[in-house]
C-alpha atoms as a PDB file:
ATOM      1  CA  UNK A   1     -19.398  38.781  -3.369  1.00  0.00           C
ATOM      2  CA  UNK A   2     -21.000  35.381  -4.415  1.00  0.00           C
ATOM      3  CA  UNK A   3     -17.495  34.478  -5.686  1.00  0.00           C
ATOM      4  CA  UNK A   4     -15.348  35.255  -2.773  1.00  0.00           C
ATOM      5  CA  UNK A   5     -17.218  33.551  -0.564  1.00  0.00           C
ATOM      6  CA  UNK A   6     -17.381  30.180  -2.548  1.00  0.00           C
ATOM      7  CA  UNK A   7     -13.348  31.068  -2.227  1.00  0.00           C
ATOM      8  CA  UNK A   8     -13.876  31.908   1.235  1.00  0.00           C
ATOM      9  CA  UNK A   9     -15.965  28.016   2.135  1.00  0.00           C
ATOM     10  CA  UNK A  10     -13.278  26.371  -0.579  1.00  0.00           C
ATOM     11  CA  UNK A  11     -10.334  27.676   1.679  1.00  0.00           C
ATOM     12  CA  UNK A  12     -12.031  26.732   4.915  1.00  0.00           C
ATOM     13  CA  UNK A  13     -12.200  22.715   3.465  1.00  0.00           C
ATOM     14  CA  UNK A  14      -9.001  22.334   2.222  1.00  0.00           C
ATOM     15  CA  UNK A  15      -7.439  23.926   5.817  1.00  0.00           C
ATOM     16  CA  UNK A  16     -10.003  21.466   7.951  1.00  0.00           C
ATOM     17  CA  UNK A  17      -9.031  18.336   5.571  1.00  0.00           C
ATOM     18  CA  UNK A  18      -5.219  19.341   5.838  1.00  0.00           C
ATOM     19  CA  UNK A  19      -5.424  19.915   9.614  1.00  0.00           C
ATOM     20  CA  UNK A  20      -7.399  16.384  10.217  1.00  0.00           C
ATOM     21  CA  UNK A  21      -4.693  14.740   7.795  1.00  0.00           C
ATOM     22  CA  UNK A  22      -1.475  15.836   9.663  1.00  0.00           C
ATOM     23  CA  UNK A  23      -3.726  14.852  13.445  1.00  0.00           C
ATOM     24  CA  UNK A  24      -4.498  11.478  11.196  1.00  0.00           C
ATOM     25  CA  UNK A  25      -0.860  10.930   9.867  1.00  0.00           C
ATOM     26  CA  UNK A  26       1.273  11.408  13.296  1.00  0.00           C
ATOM     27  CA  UNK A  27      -0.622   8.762  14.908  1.00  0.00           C
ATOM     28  CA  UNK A  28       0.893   6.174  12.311  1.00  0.00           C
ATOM     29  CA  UNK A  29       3.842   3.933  12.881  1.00  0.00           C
ATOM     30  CA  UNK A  30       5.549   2.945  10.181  1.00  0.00           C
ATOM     31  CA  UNK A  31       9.015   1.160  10.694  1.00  0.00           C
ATOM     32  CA  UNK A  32      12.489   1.777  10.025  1.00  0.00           C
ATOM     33  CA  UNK A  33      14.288   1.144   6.750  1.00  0.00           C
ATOM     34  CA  UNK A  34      15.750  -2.149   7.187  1.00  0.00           C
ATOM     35  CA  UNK A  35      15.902  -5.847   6.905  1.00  0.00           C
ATOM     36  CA  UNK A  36      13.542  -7.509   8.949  1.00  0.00           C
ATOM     37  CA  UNK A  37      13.544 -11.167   7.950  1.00  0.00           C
ATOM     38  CA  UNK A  38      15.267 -13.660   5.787  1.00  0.00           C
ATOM     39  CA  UNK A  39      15.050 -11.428   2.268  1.00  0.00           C
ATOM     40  CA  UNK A  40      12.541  -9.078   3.035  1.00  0.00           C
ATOM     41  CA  UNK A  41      13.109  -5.310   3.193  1.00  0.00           C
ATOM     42  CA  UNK A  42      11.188  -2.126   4.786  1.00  0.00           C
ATOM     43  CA  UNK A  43      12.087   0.797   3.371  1.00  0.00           C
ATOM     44  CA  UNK A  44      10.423   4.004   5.400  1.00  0.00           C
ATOM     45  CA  UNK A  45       9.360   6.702   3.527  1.00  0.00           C
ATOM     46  CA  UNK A  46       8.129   9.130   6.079  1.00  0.00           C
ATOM     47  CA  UNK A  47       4.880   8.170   6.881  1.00  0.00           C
ATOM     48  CA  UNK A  48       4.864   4.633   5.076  1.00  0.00           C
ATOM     49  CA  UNK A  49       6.752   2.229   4.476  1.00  0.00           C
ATOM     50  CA  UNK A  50       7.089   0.217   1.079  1.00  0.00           C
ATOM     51  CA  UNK A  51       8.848  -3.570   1.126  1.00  0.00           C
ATOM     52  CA  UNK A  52      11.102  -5.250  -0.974  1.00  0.00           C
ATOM     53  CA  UNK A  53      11.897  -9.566  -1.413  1.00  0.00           C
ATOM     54  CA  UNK A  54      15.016 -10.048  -2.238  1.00  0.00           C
ATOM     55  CA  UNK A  55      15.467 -12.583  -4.981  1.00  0.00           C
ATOM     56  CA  UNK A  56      19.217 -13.217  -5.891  1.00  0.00           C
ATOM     57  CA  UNK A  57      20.339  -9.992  -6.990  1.00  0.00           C
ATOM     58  CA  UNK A  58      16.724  -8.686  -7.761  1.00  0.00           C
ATOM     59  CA  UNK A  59      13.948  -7.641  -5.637  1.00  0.00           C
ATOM     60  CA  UNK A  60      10.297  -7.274  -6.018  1.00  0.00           C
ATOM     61  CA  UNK A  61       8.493  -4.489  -4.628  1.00  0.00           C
ATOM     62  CA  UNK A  62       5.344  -3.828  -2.599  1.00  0.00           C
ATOM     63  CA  UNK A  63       4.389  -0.673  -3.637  1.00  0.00           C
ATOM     64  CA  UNK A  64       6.498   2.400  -3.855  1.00  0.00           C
ATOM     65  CA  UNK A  65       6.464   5.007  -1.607  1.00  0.00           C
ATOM     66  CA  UNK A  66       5.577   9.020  -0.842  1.00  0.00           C
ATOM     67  CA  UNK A  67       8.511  10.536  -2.467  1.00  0.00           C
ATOM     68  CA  UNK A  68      11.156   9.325  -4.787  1.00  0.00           C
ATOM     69  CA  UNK A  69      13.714  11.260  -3.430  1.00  0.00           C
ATOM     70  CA  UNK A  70      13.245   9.460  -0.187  1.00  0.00           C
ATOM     71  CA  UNK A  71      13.103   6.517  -1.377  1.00  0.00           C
ATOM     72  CA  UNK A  72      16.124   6.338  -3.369  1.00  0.00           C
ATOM     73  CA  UNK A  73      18.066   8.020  -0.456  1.00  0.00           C
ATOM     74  CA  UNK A  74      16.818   4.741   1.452  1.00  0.00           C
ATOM     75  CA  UNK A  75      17.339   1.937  -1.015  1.00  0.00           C
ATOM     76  CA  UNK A  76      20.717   3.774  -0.993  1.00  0.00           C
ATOM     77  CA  UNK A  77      21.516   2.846   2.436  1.00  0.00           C
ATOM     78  CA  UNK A  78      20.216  -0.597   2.204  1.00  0.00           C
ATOM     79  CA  UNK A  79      22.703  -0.984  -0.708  1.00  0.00           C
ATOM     80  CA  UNK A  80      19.982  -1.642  -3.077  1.00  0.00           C
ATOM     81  CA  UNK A  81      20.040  -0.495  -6.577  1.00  0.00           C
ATOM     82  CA  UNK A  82      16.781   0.642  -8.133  1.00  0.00           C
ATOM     83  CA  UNK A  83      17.632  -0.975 -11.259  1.00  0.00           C
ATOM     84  CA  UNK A  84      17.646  -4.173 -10.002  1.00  0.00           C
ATOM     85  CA  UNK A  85      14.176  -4.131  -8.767  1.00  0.00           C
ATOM     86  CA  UNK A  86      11.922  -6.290 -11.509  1.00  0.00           C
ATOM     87  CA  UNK A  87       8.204  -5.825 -10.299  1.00  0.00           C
ATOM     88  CA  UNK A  88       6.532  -3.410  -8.279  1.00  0.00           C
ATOM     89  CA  UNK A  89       2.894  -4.878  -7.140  1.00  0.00           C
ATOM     90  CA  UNK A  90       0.873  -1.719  -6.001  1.00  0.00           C
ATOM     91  CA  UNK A  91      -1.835  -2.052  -3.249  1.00  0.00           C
ATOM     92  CA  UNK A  92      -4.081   0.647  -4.126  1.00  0.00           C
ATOM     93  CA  UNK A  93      -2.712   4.010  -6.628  1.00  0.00           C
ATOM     94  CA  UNK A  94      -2.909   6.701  -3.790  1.00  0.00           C
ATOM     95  CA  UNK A  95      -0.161   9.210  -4.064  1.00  0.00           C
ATOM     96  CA  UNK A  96       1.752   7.959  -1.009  1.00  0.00           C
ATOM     97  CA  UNK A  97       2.304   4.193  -2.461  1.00  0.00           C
ATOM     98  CA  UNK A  98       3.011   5.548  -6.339  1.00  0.00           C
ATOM     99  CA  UNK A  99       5.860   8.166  -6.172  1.00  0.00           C
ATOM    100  CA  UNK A 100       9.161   5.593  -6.717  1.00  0.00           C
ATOM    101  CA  UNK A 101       7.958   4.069 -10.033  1.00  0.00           C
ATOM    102  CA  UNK A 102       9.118   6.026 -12.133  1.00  0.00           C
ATOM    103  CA  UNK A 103      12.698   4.984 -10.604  1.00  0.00           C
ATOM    104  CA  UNK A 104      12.151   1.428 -11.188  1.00  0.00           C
ATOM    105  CA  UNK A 105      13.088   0.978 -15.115  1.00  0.00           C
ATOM    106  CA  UNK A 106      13.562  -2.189 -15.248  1.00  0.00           C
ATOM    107  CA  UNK A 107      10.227  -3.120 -13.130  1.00  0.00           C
ATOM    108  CA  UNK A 108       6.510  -4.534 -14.473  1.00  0.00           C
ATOM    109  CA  UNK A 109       4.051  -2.937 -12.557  1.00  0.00           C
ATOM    110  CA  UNK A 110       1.350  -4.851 -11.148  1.00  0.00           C
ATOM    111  CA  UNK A 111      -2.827  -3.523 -10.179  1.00  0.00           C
ATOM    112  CA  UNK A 112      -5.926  -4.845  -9.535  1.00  0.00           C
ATOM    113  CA  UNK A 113      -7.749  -4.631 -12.341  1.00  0.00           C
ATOM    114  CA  UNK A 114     -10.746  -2.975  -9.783  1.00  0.00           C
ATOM    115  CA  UNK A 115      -8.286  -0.227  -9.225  1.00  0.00           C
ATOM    116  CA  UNK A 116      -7.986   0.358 -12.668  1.00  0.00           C
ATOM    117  CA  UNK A 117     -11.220   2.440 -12.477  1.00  0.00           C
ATOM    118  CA  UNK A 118      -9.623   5.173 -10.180  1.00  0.00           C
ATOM    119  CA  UNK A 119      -7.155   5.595 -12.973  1.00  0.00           C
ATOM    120  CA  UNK A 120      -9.161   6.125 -16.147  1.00  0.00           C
ATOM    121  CA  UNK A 121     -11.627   8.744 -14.648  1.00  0.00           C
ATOM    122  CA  UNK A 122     -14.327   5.630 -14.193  1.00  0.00           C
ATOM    123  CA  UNK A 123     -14.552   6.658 -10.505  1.00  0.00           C
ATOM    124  CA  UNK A 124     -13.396   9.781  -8.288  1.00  0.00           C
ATOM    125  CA  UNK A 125     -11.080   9.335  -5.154  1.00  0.00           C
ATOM    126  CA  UNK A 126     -11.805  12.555  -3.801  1.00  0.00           C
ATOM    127  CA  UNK A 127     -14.571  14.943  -5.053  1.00  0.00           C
ATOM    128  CA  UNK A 128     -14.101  15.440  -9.121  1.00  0.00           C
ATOM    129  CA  UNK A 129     -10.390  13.583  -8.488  1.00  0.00           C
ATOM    130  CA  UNK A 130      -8.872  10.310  -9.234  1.00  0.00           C
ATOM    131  CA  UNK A 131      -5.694   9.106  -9.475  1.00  0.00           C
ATOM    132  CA  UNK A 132      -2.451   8.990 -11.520  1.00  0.00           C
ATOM    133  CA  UNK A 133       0.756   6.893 -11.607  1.00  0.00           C
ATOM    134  CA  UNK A 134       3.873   7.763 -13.675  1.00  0.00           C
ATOM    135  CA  UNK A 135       3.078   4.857 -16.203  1.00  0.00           C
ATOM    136  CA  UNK A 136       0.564   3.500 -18.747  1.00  0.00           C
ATOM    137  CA  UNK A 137       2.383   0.300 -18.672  1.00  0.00           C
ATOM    138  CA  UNK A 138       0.478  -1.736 -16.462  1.00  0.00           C
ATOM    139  CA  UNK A 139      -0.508  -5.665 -15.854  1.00  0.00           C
ATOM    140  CA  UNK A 140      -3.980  -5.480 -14.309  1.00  0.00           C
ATOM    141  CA  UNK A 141      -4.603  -8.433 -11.791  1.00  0.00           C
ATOM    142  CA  UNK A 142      -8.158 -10.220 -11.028  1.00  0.00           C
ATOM    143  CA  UNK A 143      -8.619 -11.479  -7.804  1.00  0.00           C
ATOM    144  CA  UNK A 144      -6.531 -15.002  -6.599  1.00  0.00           C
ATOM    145  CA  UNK A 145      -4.180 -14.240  -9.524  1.00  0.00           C
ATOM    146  CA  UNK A 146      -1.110 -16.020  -8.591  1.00  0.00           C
ATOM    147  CA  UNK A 147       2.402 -14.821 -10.229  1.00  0.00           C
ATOM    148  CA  UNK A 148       5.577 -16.483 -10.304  1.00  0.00           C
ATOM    149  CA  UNK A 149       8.679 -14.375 -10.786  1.00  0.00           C
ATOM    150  CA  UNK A 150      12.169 -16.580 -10.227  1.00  0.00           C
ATOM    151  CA  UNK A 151      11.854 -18.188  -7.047  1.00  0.00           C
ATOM    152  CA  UNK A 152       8.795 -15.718  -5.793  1.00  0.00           C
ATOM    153  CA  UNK A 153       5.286 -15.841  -5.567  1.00  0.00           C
ATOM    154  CA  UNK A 154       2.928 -13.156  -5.458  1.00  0.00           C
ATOM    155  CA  UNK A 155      -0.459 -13.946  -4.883  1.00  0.00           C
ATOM    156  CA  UNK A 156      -3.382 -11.072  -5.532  1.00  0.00           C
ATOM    157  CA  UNK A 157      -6.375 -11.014  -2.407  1.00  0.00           C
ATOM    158  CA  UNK A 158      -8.805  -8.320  -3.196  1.00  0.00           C
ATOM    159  CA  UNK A 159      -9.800  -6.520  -0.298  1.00  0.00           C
ATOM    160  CA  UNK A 160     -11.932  -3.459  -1.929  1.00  0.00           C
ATOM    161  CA  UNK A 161     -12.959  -0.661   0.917  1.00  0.00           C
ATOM    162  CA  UNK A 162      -9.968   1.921   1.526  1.00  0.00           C
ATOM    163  CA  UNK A 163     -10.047   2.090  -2.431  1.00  0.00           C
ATOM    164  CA  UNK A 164     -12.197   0.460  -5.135  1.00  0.00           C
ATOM    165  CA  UNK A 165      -9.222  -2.142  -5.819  1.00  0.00           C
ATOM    166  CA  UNK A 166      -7.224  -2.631  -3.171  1.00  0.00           C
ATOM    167  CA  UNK A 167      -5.855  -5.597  -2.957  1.00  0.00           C
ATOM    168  CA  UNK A 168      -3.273  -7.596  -0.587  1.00  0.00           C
ATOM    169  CA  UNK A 169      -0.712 -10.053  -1.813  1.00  0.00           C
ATOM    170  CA  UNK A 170       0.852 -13.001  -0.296  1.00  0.00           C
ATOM    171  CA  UNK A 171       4.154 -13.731  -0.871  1.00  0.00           C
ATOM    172  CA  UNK A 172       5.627 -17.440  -0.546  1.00  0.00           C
ATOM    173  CA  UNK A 173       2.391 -18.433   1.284  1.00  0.00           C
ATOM    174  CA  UNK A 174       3.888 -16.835   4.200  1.00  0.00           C
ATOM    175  CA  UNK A 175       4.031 -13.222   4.082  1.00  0.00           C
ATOM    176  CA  UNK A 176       0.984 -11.065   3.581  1.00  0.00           C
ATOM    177  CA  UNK A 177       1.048  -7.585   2.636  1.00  0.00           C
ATOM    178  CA  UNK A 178      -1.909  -5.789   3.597  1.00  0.00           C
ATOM    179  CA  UNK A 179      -1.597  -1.463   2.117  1.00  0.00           C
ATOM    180  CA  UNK A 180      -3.835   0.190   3.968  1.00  0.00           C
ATOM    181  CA  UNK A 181      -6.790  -2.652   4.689  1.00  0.00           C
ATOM    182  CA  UNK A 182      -5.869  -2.226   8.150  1.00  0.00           C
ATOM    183  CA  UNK A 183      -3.584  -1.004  11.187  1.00  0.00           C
ATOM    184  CA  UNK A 184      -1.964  -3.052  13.504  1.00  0.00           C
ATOM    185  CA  UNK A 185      -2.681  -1.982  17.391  1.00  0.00           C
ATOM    186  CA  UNK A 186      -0.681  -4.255  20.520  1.00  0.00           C
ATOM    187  CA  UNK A 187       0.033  -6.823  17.881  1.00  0.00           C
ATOM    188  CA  UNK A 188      -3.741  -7.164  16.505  1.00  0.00           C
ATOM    189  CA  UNK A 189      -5.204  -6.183  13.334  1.00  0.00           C
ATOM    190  CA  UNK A 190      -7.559  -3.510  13.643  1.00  0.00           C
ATOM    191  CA  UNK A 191      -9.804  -0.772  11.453  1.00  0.00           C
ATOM    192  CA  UNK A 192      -7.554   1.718   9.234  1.00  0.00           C
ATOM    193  CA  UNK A 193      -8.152   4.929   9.599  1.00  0.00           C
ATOM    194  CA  UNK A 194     -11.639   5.765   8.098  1.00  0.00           C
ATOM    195  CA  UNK A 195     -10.780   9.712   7.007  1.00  0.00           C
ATOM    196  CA  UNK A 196      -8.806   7.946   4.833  1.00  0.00           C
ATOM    197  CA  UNK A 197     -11.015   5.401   3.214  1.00  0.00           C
ATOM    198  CA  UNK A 198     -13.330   5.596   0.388  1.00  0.00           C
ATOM    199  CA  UNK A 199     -15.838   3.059   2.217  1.00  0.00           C
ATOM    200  CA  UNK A 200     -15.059   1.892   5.429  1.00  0.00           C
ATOM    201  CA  UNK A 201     -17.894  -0.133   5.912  1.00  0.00           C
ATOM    202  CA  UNK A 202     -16.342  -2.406   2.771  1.00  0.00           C
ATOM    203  CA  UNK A 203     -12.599  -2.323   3.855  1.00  0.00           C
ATOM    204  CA  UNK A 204     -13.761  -3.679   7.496  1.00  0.00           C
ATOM    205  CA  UNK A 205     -15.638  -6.569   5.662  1.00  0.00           C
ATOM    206  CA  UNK A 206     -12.587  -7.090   3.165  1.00  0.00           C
ATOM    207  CA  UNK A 207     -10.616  -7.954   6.937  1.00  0.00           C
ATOM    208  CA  UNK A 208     -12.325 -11.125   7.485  1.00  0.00           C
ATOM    209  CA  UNK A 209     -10.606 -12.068   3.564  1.00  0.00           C
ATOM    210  CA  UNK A 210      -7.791 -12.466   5.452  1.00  0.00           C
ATOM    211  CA  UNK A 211      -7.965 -13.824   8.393  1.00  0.00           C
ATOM    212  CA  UNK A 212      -7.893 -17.241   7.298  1.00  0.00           C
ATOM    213  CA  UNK A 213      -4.976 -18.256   5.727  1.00  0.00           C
ATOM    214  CA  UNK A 214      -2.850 -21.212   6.824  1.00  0.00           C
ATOM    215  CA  UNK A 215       0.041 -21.085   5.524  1.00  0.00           C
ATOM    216  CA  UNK A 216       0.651 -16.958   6.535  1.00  0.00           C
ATOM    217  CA  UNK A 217       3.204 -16.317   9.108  1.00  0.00           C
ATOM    218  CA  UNK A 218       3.887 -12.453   8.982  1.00  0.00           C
ATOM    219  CA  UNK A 219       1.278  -9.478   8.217  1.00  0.00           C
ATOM    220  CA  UNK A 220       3.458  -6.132   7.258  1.00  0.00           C
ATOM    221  CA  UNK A 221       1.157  -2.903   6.860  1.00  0.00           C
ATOM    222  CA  UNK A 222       2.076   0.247   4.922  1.00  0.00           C
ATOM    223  CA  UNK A 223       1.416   2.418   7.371  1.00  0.00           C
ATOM    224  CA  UNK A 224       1.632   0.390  10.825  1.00  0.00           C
ATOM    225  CA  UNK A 225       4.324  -1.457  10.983  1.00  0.00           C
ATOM    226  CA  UNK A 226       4.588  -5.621  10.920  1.00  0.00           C
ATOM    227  CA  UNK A 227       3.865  -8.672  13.340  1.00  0.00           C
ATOM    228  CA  UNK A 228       5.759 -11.751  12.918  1.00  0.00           C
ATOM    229  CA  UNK A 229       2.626 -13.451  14.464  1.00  0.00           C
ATOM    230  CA  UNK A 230       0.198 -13.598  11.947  1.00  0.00           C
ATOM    231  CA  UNK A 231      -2.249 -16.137  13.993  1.00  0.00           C
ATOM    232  CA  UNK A 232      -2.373 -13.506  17.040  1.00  0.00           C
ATOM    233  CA  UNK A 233      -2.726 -11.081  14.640  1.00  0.00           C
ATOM    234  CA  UNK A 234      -6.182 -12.057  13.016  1.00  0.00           C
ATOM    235  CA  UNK A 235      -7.368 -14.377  16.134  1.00  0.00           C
ATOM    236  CA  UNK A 236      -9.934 -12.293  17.536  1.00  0.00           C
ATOM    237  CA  UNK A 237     -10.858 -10.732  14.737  1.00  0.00           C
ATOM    238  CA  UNK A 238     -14.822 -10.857  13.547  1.00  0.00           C
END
């Protein structure tokens, strides 16, 4: 008896948590597969949306999507070859910005080394669970770390809170790409969703890490969408 109801109070969980995730996930906006500026990509994977900058005939990539299957469909209708993407700089290692490396051969893939922790059983993500990508071939980044690949630069801010390592990157000093830190509501930054985040008291914190940054033009989310107005964006922000 003792056993079926801890099966009983284990089944009652998972169907609350998977009922409060689909109410959680429809209210997200992610955009449409396309090119939104100059040599930057959005490629929608469902629910989120990964980004590629174009650099010549390679690309660098902002995470990697929900579902490789849907992403390659995608990149296929951008005309963009996975092969030619060279670096694939994760936000955080949750399941829905992971599932496309293993399509990326040719592609280093970037971390904070903070992260790094959810990946080597240091720390749980949820309950007794952590997380997995489909490589042990990873550059771990410390916070500020700038990178130069051909003409691009990728810049590592870590913004810990949704996960123990997130981190955002700036791209060119213009473009900031912010995972899951936050959401974007009427053209304003605002909270992510906190079922979602390991400590949301951190993540809000980690905000104000970003909303100071001269030289940034354009915030794109993973979940959310983009602005092209990065200075309404953060303004009243506190």
């Amino acid at each position: 008896m003792g056993i079926v109801l801890l099966i009983l109070v284990i089944a009652g969980i998972y169907f609350s948590y998977s009922l409060k995730m689909k109410s959680e996930l429809k209210i997200m906006t992610p955009v449409e597969s396309q090119q939104i500026v100059e040599n930057i990509f959005s490629v929608q994977d469902t629910f989120v949306n990964m980004y590629l900058i174009k650099d010549g005939d390679k690309y660098i990539a902002i995470d990697a999507g929900n579902n490789a299957d849907n992403v390659l469909y995608e990149l296929k209708k951008l005309q963009i070859s996975p092969e030619n993407v060279i670096g694939v700089f994760l936000t955080h290692t949750d399941g829905d910005h992971v599932a496309a490396i293993k399509c990326f051969k040719n592609a280093q893939v970037y971390l904070s080394k903070k992260e790094n922790q959810l990946l080597n059983g240091e720390t749980s993500r949820f309950l007794i669970f952590g997380n997995k990508i489909a490589t042990k071939e990873y550059l771990l980044i410390e916070d500020q770390q700038i990178f130069k690949i051909g003409d691009v630069t990728v810049k590592g801010i870590l913004t810990p809170g949704h996960t123990t390592g997130s981190m955002c990157y700036l791209v060119n000093d213009k473009y900031l790409f912010t995972g899951d830190l936050l959401s974007l509501k009427a053209g304003k930054i605002a909270q992510f969703n906190k079922f979602f985040n390991m400590d949301t008291k951190t993540s809000t914190e980690s905000m104000k890490l970003i909303t100071n940054i001269p030289t940034a033009e354009y915030i794109f989310t993973a979940h959310y969408g983009y602005t092209p107005d990065y200075k309404k964006a953060v303004k009243d922000w506190k």
